[in-house]
Protein backbone atom coordinates (compact mmCIF):
# COMPACT_ATOMS: atom_id res chain seq x y z
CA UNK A 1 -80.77 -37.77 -6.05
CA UNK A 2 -79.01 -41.06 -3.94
CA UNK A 3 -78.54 -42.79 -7.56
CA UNK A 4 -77.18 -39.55 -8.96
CA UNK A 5 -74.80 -39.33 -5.96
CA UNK A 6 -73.94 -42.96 -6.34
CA UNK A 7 -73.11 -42.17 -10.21
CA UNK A 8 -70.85 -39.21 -9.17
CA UNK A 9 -69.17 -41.24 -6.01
CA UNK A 10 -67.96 -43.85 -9.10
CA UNK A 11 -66.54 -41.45 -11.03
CA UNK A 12 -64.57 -39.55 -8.78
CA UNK A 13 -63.39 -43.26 -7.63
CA UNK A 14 -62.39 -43.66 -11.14
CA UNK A 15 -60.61 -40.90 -11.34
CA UNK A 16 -58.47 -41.44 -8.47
CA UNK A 17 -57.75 -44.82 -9.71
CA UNK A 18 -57.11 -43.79 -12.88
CA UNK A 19 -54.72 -40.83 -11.54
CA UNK A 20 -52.79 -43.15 -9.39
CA UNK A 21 -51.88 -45.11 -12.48
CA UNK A 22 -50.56 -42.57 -14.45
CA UNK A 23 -48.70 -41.63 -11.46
CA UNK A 24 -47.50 -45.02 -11.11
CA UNK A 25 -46.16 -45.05 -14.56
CA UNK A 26 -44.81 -41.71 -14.34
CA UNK A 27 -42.75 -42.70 -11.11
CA UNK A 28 -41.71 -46.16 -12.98
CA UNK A 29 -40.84 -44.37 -15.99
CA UNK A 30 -38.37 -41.79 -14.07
CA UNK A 31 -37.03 -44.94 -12.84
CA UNK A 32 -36.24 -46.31 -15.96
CA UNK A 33 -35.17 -43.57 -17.45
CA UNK A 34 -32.58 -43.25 -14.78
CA UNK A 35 -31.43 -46.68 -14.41
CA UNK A 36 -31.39 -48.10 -17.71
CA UNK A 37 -28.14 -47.54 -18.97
CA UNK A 38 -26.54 -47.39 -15.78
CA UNK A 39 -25.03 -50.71 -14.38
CA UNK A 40 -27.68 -51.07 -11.95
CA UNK A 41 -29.83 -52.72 -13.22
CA UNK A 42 -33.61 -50.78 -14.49
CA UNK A 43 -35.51 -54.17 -14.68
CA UNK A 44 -34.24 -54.74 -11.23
CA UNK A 45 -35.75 -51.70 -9.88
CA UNK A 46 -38.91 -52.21 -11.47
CA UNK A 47 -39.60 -54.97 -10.26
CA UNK A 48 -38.50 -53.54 -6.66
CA UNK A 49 -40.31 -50.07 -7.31
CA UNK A 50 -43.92 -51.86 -8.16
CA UNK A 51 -43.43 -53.85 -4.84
CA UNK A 52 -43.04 -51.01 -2.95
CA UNK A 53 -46.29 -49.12 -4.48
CA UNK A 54 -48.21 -52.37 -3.87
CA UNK A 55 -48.42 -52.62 -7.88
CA UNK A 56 -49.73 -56.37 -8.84
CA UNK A 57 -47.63 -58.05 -11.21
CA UNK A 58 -49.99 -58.67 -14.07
CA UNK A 59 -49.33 -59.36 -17.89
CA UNK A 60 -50.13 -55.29 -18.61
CA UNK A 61 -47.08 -54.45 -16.01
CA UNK A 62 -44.70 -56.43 -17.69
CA UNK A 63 -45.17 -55.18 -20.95
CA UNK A 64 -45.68 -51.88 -19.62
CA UNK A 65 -42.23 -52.27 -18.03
CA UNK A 66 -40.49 -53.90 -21.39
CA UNK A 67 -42.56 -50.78 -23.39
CA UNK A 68 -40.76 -48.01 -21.31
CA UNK A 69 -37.06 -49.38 -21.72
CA UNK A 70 -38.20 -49.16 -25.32
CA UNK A 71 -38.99 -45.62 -24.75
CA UNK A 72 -35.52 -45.00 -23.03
CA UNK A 73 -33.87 -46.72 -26.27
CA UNK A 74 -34.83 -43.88 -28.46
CA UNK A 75 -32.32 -41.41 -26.37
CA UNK A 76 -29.68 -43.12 -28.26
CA UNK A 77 -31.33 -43.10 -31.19
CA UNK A 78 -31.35 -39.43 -30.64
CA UNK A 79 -27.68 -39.03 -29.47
CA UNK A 80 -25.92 -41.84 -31.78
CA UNK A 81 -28.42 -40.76 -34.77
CA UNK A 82 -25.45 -39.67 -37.36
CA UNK A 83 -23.20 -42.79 -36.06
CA UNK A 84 -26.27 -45.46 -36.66
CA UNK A 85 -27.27 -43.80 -40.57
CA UNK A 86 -23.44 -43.14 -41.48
CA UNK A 87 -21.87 -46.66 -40.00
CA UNK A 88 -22.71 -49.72 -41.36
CA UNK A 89 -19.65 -51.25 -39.83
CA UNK A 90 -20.95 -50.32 -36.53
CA UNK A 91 -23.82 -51.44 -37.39
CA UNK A 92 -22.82 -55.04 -38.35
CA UNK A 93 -21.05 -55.55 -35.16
CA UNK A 94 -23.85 -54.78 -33.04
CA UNK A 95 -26.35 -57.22 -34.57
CA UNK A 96 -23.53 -59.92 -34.21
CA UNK A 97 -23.47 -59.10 -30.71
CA UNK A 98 -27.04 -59.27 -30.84
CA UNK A 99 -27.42 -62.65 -31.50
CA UNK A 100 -26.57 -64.88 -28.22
CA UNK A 101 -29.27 -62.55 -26.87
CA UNK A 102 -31.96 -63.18 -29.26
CA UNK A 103 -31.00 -67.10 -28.91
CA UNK A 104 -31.20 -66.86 -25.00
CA UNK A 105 -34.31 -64.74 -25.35
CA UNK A 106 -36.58 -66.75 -27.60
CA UNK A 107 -36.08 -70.29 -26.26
CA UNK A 108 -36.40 -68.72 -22.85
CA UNK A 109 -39.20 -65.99 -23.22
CA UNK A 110 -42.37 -67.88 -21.63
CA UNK A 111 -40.34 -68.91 -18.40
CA UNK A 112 -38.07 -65.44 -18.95
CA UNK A 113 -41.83 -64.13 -18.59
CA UNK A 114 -43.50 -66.65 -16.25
CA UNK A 115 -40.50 -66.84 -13.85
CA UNK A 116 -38.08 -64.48 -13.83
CA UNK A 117 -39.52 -60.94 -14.70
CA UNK A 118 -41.46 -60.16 -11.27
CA UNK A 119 -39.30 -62.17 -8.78
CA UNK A 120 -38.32 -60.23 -6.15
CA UNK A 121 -36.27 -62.71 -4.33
CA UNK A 122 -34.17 -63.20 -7.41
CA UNK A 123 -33.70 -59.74 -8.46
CA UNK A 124 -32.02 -58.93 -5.33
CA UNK A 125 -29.58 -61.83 -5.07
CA UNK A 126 -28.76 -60.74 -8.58
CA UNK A 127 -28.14 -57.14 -7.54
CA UNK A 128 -26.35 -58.43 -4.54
CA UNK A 129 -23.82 -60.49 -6.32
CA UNK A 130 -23.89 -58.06 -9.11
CA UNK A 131 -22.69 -55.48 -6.99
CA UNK A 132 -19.42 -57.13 -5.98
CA UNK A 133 -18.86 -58.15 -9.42
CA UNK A 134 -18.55 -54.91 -10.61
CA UNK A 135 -16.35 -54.01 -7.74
CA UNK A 136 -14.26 -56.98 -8.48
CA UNK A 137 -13.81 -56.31 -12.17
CA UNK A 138 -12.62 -52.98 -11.27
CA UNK A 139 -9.16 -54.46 -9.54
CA UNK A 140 -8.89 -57.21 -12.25
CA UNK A 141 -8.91 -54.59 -14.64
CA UNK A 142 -5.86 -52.73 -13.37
CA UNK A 143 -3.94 -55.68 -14.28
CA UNK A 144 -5.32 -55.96 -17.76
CA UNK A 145 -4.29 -53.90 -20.57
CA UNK A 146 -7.28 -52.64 -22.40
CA UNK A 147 -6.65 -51.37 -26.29
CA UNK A 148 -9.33 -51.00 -27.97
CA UNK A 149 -10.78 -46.83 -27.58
CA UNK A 150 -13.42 -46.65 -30.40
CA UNK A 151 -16.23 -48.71 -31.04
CA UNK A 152 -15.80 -48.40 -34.91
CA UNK A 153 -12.06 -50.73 -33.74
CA UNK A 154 -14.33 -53.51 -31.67
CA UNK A 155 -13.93 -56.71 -33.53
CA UNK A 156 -16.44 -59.53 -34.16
CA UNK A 157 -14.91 -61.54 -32.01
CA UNK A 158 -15.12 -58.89 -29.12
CA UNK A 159 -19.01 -58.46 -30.59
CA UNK A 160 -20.06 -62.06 -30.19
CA UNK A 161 -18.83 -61.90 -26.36
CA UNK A 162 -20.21 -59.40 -25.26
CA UNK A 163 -23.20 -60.71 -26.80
CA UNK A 164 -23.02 -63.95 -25.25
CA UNK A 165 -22.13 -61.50 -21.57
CA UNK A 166 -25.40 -59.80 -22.39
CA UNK A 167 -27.65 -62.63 -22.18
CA UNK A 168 -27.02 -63.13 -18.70
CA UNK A 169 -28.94 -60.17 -18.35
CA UNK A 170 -32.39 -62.30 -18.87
CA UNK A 171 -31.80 -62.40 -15.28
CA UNK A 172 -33.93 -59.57 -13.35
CA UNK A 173 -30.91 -58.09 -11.32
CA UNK A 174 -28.07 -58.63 -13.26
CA UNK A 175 -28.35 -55.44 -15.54
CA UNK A 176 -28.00 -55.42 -19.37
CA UNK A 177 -25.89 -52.46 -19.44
CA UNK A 178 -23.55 -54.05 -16.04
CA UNK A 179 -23.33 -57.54 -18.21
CA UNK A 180 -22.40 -56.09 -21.35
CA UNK A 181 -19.72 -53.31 -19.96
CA UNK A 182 -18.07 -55.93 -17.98
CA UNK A 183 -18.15 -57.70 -21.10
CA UNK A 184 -16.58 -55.20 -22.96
CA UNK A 185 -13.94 -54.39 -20.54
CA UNK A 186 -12.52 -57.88 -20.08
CA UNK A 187 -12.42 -58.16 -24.47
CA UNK A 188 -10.45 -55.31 -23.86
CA UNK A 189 -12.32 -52.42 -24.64
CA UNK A 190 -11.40 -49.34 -22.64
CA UNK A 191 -14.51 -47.49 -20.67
CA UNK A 192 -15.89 -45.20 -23.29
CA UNK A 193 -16.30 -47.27 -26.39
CA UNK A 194 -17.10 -50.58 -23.43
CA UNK A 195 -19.95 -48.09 -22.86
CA UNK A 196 -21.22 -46.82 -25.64
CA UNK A 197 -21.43 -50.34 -27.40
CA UNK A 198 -23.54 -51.19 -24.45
CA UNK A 199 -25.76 -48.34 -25.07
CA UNK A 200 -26.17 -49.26 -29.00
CA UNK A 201 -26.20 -52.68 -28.01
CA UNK A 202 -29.49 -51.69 -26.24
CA UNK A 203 -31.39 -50.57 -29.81
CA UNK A 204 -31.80 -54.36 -31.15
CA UNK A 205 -31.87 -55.53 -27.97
CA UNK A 206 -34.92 -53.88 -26.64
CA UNK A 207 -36.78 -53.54 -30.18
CA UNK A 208 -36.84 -57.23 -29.99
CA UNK A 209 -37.80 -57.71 -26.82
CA UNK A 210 -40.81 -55.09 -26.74
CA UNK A 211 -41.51 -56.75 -30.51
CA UNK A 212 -41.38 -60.18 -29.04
CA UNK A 213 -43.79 -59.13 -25.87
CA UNK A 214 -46.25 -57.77 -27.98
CA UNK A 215 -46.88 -60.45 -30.08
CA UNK A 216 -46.51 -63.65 -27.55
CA UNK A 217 -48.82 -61.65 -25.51
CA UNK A 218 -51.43 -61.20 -27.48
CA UNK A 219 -52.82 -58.61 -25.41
CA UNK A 220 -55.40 -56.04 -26.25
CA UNK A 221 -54.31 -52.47 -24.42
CA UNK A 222 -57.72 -50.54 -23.40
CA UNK A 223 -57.59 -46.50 -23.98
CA UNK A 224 -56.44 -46.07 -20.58
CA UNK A 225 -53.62 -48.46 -21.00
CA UNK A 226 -52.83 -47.21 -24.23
CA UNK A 227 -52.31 -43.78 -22.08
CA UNK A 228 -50.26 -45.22 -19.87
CA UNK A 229 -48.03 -46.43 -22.27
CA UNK A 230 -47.63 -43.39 -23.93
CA UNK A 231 -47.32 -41.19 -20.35
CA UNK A 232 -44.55 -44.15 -19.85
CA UNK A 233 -42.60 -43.62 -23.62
CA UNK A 234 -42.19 -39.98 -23.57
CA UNK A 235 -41.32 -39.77 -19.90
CA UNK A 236 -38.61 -42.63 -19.62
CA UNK A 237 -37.21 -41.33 -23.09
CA UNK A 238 -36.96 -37.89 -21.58
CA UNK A 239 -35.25 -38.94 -18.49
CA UNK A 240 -33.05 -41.45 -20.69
CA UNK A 241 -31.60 -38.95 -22.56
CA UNK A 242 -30.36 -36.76 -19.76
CA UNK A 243 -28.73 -39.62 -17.86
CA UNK A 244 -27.02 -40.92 -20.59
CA UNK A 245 -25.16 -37.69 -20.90
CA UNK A 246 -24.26 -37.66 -17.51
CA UNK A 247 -23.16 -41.03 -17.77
CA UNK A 248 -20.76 -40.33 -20.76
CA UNK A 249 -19.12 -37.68 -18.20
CA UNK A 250 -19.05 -39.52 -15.38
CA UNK A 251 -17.06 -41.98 -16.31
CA UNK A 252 -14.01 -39.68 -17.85
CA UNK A 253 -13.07 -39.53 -14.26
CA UNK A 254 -14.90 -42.85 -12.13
CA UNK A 255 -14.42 -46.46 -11.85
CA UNK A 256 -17.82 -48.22 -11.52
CA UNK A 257 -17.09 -49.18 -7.80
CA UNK A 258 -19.63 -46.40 -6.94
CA UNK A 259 -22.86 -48.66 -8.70
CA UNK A 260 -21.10 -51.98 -7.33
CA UNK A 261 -21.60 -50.38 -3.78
CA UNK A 262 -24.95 -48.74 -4.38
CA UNK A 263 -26.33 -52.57 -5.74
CA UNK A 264 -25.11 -53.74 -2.85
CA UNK A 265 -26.70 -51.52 -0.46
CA UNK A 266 -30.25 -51.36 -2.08
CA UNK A 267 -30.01 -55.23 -2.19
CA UNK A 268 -29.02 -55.47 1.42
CA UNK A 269 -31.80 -52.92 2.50
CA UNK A 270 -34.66 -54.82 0.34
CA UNK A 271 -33.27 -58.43 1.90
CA UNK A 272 -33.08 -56.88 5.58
CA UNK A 273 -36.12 -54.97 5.80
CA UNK A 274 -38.80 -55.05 2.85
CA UNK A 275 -38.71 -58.56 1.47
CA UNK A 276 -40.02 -61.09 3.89
């Protein structure tokens, strides 16, 4: 009867384990999904998010983390589907722009991996800094004239800096989708097409880093983890695809001096009061 109870007292342990990290994943998923095309920063708030919960940093959270913005990726797959099959100029541009990235990204990965990804401290200085950046840009844009309004009219030229903008974004903190905007905007680009090359930007960008991950890891997921990943796909794509629509909106009628205060702010109130 006592061993029986015993057996029964580990499952239901089990299962509240288990249940916790699906709602962990669910939680960092939303997150994600939310802030991953948004100049924000989603790797930032990962890494900030899993503090908070008391989530250990292991080698299953960070690909877990690089799996999900994978997940998010497929929203504009969704929404850009006719532009990415019927474009092959598009196309072209966006893996030139891909390539600074995937130089950065390769030399870098082990210490991008070891170092960076997890690091609190730095994420927030990033965010910080980040923050008035994109407040800053917003002024030295009024006095630049920006022409190009279509991303089929971005040139190579424009592609290859924004690129090179991108890779900054190995950073935890900085933001992909804040590096390659601001990019955009100073070659020019006005807010729309500076935004949506971001977000197509993101495809190669992401399928090689989750690609890369996977096999440098050489990790082997459990069921459970295998779950998790899955719980974290759908949900982040989900959330993705809703933001990135509000996004589009948004921006008809803001300046991005709204996310360059909110960075500041979360940074601030993780620097004054959480991290020690």
């Amino acid at each position: 009867m006592y061993n029986n109870y015993r057996l029964l007292s580990s499952y239901a342990i089990y299962y509240i384990i288990y249940t916790m990290t699906i709602l962990h994943a669910i939680i960092l998923s939303i997150i994600e999904g939310i802030t991953e095309f948004l100049p924000i920063s989603s790797t930032g708030h990962l890494i900030l998010a899993s503090k908070l919960m008391g989530i250990t940093q292991t080698d299953f959270t960070t690909s877990f983390e690089i799996f999900i913005q994978l997940g998010a990726i497929l929203a504009i797959v969704i929404l850009y589907f006719h532009t990415l099959i019927r474009n092959i100029h598009v196309w072209k541009k966006i893996l030139v722009a891909f390539i600074p990235t995937a130089i950065v990204g390769f030399t870098l990965f082990p210490f991008i991996k070891r170092s960076l990804l997890g690091n609190s401290m730095i994420t927030v200085w990033a965010l910080l800094i980040g923050g008035f950046v994109l407040i800053a840009m917003e002024f030295i844009l009024k006095r630049k004239e920006q022409t190009t309004a279509d991303i089929e009219l971005i040139s190579y030229k424009q592609a290859v800096a924004i690129g090179a903008f991108q890779s900054l974004s190995v950073i935890p903190g900085v933001s992909r989708a804040a590096a390659t905007i601001i990019g955009g905007s100073l070659m020019g680009l006005k807010r729309k097409p500076a935004v949506e090359f971001s977000f197509l930007l993101a495809i190669p960008t992401m399928l090689a880093a989750s690609g890369l991950d996977i096999i440098k890891s050489d990790v082997a997921f459990s069921t459970s983890e295998v779950w998790i990943l899955m719980t974290g796909f759908v949900v982040s794509s989900v959330v993705a695809l809703v933001v990135v629509k509000f996004f589009l909106k948004f921006i008809r009628n803001h300046s991005f001096i709204a996310f360059g205060v909110y960075r500041i702010a979360i940074a601030l109130a993780f620097l004054l009061f959480i991290i020690k």
